[in-house]
N, C-alpha and C. Protein backbone atom coordinates (compact mmCIF):
# COMPACT_ATOMS: atom_id res chain seq x y z
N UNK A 1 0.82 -1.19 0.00
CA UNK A 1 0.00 0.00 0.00
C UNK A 1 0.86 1.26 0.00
N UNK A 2 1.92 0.99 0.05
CA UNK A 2 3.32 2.68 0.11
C UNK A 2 2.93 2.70 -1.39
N UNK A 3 2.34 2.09 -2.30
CA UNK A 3 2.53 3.59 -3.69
C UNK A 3 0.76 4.23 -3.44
N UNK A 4 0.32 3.61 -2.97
CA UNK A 4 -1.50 4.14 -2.98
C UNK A 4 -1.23 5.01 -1.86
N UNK A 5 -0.35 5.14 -0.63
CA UNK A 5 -0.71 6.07 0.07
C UNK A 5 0.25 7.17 -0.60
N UNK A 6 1.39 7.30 -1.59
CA UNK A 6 1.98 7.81 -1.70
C UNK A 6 1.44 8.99 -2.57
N UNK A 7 0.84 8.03 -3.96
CA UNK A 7 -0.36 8.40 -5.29
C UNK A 7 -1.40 9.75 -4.28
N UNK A 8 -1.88 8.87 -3.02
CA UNK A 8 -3.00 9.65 -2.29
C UNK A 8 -2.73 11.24 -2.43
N UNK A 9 -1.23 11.50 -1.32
CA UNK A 9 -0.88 12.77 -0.99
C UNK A 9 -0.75 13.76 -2.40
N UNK A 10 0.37 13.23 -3.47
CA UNK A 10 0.86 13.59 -4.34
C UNK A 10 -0.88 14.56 -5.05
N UNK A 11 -1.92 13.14 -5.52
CA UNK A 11 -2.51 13.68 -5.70
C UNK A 11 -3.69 14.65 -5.06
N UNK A 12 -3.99 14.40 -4.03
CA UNK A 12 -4.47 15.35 -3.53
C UNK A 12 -3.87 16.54 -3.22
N UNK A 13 -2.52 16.72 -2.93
CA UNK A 13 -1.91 18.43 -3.11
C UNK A 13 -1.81 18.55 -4.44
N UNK A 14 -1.48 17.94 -5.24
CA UNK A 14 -1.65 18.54 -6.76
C UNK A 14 -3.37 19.43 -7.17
N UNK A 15 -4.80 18.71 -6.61
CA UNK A 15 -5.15 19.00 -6.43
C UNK A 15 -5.92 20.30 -5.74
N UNK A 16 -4.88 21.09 -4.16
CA UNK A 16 -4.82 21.93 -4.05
C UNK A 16 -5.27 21.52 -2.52
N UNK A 17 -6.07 20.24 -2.12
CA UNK A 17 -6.51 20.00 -0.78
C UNK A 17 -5.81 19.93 0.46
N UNK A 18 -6.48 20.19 1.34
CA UNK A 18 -6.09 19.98 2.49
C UNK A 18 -6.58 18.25 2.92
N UNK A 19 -5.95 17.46 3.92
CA UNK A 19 -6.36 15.91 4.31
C UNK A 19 -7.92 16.57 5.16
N UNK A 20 -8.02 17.71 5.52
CA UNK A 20 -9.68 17.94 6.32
C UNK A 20 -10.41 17.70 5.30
N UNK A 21 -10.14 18.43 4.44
CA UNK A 21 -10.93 18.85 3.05
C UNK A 21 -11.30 17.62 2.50
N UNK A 22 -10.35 16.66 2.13
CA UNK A 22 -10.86 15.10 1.60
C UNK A 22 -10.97 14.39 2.47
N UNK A 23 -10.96 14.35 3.64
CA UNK A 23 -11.53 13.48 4.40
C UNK A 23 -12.86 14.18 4.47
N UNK A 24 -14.08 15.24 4.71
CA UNK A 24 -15.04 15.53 4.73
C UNK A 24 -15.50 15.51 3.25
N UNK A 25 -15.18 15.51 2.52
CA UNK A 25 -15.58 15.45 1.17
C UNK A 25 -16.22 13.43 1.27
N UNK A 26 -14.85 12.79 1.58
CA UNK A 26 -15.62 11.09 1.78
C UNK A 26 -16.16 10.66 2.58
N UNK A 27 -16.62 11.53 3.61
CA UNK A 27 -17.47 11.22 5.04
C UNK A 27 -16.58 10.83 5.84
N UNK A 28 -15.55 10.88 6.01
CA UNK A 28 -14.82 10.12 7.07
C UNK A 28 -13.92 11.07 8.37
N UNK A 29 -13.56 10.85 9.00
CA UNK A 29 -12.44 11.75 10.04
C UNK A 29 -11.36 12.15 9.31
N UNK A 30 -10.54 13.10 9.53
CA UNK A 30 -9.36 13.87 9.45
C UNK A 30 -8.35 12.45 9.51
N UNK A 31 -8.64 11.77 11.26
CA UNK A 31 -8.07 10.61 11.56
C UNK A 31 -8.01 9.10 10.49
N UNK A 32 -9.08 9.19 9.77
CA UNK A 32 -9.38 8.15 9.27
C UNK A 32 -8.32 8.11 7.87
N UNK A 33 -8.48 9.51 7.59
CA UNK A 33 -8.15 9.85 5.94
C UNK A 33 -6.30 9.42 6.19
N UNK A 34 -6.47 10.06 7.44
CA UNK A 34 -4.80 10.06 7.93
C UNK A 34 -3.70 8.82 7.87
N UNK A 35 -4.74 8.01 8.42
CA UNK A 35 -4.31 6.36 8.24
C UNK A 35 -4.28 6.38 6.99
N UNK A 36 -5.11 5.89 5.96
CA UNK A 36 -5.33 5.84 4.76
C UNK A 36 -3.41 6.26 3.87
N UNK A 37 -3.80 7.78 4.33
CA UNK A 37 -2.45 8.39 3.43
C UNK A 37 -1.09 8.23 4.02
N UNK A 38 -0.83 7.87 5.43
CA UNK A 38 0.22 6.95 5.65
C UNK A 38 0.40 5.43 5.53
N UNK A 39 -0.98 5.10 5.41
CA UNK A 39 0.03 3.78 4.61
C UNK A 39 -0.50 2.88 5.89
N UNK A 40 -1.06 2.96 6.76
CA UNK A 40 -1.55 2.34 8.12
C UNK A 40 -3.05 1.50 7.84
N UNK A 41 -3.97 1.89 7.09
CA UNK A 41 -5.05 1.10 6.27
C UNK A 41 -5.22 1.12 4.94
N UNK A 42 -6.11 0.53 4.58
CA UNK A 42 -5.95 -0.29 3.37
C UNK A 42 -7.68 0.62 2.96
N UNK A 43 -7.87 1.31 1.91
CA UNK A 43 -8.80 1.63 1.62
C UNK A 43 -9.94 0.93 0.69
N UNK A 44 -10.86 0.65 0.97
CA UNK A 44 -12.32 -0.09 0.70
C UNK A 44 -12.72 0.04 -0.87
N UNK A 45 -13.24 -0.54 -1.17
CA UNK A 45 -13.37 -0.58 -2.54
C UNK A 45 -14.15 1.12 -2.76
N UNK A 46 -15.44 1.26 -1.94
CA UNK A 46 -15.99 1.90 -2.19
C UNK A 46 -15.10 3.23 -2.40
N UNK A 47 -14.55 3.34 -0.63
CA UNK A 47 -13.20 4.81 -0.76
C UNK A 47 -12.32 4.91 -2.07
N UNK A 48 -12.20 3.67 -3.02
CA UNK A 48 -11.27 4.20 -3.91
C UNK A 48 -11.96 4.55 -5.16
N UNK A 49 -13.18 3.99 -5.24
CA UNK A 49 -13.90 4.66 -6.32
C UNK A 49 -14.12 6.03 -6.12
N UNK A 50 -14.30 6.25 -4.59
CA UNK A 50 -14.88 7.53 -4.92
C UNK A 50 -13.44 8.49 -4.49
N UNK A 51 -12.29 8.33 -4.01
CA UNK A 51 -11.28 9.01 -4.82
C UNK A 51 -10.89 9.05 -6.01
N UNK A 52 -10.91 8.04 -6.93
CA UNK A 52 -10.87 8.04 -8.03
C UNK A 52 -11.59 9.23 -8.84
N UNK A 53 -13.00 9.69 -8.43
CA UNK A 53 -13.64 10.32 -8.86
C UNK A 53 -13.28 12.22 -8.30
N UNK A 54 -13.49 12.04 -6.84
CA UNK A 54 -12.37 13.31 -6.04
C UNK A 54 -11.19 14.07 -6.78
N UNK A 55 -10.16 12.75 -7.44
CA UNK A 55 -9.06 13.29 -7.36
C UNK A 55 -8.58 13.07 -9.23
N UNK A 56 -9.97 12.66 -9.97
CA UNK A 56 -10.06 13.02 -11.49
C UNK A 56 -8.81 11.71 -12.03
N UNK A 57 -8.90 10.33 -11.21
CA UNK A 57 -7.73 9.45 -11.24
C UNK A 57 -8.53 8.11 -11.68
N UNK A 58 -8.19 7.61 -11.73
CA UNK A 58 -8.53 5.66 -12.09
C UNK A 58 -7.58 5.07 -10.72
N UNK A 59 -8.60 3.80 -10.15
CA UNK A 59 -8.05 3.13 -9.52
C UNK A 59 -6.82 2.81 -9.52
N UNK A 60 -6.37 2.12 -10.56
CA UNK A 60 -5.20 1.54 -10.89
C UNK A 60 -3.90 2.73 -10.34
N UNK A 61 -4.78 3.96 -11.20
CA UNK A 61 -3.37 4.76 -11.14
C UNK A 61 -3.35 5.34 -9.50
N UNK A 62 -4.25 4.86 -8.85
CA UNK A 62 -4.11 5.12 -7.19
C UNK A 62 -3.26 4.39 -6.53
N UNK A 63 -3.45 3.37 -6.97
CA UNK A 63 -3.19 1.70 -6.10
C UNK A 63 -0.96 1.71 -6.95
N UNK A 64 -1.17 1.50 -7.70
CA UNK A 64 0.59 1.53 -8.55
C UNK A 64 1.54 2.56 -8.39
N UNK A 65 2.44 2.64 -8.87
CA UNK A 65 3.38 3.64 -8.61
C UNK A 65 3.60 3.30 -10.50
N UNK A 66 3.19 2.65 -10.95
CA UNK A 66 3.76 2.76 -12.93
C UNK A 66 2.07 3.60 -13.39
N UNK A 67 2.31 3.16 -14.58
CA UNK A 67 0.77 3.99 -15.45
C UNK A 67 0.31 2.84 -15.49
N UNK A 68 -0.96 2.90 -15.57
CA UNK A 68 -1.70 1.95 -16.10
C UNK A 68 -1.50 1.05 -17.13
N UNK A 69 -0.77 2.05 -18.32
CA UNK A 69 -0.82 1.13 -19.79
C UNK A 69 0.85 0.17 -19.23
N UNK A 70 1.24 0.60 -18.26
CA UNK A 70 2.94 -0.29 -18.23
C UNK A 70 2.47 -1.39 -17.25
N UNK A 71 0.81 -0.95 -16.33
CA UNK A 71 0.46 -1.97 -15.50
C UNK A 71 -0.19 -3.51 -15.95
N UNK A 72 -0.53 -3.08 -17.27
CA UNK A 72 -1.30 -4.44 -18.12
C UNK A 72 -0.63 -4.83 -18.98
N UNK A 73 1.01 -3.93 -19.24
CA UNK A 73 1.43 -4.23 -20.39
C UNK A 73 1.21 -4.14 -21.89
N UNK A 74 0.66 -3.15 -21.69
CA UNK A 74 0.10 -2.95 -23.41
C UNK A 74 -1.07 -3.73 -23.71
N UNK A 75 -1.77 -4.27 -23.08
CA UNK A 75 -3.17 -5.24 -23.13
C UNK A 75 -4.26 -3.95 -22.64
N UNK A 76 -5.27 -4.38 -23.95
CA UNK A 76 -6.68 -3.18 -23.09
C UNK A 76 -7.20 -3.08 -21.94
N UNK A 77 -7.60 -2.51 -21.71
CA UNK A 77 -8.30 -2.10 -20.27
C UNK A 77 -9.34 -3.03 -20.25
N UNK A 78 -9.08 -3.96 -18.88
CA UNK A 78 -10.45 -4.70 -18.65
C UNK A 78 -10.21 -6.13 -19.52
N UNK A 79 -8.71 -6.57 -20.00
CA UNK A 79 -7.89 -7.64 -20.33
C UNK A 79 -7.43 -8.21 -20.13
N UNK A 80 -6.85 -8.09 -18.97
CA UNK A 80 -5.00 -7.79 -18.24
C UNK A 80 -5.89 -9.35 -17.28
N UNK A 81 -4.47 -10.58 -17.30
CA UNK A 81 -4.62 -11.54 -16.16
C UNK A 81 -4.15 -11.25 -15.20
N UNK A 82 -3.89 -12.26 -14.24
CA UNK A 82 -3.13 -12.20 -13.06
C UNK A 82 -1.77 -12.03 -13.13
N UNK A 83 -1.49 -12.65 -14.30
CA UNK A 83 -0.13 -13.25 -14.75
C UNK A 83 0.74 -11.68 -15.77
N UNK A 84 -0.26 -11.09 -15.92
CA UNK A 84 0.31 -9.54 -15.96
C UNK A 84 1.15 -8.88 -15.30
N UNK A 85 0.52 -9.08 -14.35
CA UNK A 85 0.99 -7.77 -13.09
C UNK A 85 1.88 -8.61 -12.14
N UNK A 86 2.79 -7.55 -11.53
CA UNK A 86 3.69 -7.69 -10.92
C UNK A 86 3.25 -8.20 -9.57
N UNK A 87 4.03 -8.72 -8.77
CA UNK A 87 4.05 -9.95 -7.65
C UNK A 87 3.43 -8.22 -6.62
N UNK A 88 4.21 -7.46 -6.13
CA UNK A 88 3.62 -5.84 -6.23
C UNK A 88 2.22 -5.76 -6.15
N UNK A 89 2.19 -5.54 -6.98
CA UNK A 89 0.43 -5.10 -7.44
C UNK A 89 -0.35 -6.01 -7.12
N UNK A 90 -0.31 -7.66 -7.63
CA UNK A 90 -0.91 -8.80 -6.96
C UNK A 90 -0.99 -8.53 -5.09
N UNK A 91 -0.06 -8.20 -4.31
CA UNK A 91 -0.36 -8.13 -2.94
C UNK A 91 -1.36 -6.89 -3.01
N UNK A 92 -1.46 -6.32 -3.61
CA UNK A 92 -2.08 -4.84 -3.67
C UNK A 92 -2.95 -4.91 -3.62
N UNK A 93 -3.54 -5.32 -4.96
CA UNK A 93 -5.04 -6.24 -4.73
C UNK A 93 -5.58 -7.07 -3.90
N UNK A 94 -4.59 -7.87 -3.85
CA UNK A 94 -5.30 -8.95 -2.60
C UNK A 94 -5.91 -8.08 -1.37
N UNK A 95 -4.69 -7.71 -0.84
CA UNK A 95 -5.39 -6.64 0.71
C UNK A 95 -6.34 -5.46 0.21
N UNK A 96 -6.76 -5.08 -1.02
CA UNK A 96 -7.48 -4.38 -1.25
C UNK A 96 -9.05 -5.15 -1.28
N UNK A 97 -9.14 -6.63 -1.69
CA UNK A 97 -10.41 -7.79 -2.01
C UNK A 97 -10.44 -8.42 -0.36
N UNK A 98 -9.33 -8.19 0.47
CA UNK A 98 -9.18 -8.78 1.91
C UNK A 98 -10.09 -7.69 2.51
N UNK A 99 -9.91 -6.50 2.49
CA UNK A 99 -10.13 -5.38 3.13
C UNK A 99 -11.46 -5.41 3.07
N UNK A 100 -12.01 -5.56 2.09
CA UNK A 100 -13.26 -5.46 1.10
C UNK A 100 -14.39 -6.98 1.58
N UNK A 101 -13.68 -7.97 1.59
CA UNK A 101 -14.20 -9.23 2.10
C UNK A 101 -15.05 -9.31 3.38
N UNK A 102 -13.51 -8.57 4.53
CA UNK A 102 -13.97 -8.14 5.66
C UNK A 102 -15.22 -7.25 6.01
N UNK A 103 -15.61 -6.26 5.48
CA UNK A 103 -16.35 -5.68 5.17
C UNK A 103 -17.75 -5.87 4.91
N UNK A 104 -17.59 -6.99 4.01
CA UNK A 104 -18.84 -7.53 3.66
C UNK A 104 -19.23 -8.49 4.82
N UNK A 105 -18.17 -8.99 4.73
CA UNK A 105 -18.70 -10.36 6.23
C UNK A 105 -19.06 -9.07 7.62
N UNK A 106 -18.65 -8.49 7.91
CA UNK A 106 -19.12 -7.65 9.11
C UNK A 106 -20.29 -6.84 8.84
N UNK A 107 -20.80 -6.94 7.66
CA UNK A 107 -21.84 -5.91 7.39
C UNK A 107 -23.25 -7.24 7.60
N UNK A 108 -22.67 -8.46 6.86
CA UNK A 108 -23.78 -9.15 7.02
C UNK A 108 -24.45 -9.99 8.34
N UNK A 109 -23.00 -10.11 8.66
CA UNK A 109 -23.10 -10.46 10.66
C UNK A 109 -23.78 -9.31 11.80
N UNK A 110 -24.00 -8.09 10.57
CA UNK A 110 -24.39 -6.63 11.28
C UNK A 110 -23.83 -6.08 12.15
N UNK A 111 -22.20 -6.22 12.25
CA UNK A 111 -21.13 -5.84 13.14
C UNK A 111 -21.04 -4.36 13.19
N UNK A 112 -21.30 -3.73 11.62
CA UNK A 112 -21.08 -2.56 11.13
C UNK A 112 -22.17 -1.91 10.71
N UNK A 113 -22.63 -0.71 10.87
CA UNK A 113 -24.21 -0.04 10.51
C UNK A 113 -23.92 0.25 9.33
């Protein structure tokens, strides 16, 4: 998660924000966003769509530290195997579908409102 929290900052000061500013923009704490952009949690499927959208980015180019087109290798968007991407990016995902898993199982056990 060090290039997604890294991608985070970069792009959000390119942007012009403050971490208050996007953390109230995604509903969340100052604290929450904080973790997130050091690298301390792992952000939810939902949080990265909707940075994606915040910060005018594509997932991919949140989550990587390469471009997208060097992340699939020259294969179209919405092509790309497992066997693409770097050992890297594979952990990336995983704790991103882990994070996300969790989530779901605590929502349906009603752990989480």
């Amino acid at each position: 998660m060090e290039a997604f929290a890294k991608n985070l900052r970069e792009k959000r000061e390119r942007k012009g924000f403050s971490a208050a500013h996007l953390a109230s923009l995604l509903l969340i704490s100052e604290e929450q966003y904080n973790d997130l952009e050091n690298g301390h949690t792992s952000p939810s499927v939902g949080t990265l769509k909707q940075l994606s959208v915040i910060l005018n980015s594509t997932v991919p180019e949140l989550l990587t530290d390469r471009a997208v087109l060097e992340l699939v290798h020259g294969q179209q968007a919405g092509h790309f195997t497992a066997e693409s991407l770097s050992e890297l990016d594979k952990d990336t995902y995983i704790k991103i579908l882990e994070n996300q898993l969790r989530t779901l199982l605590a929502e349906k056990k009603g752990t989480l409102s």
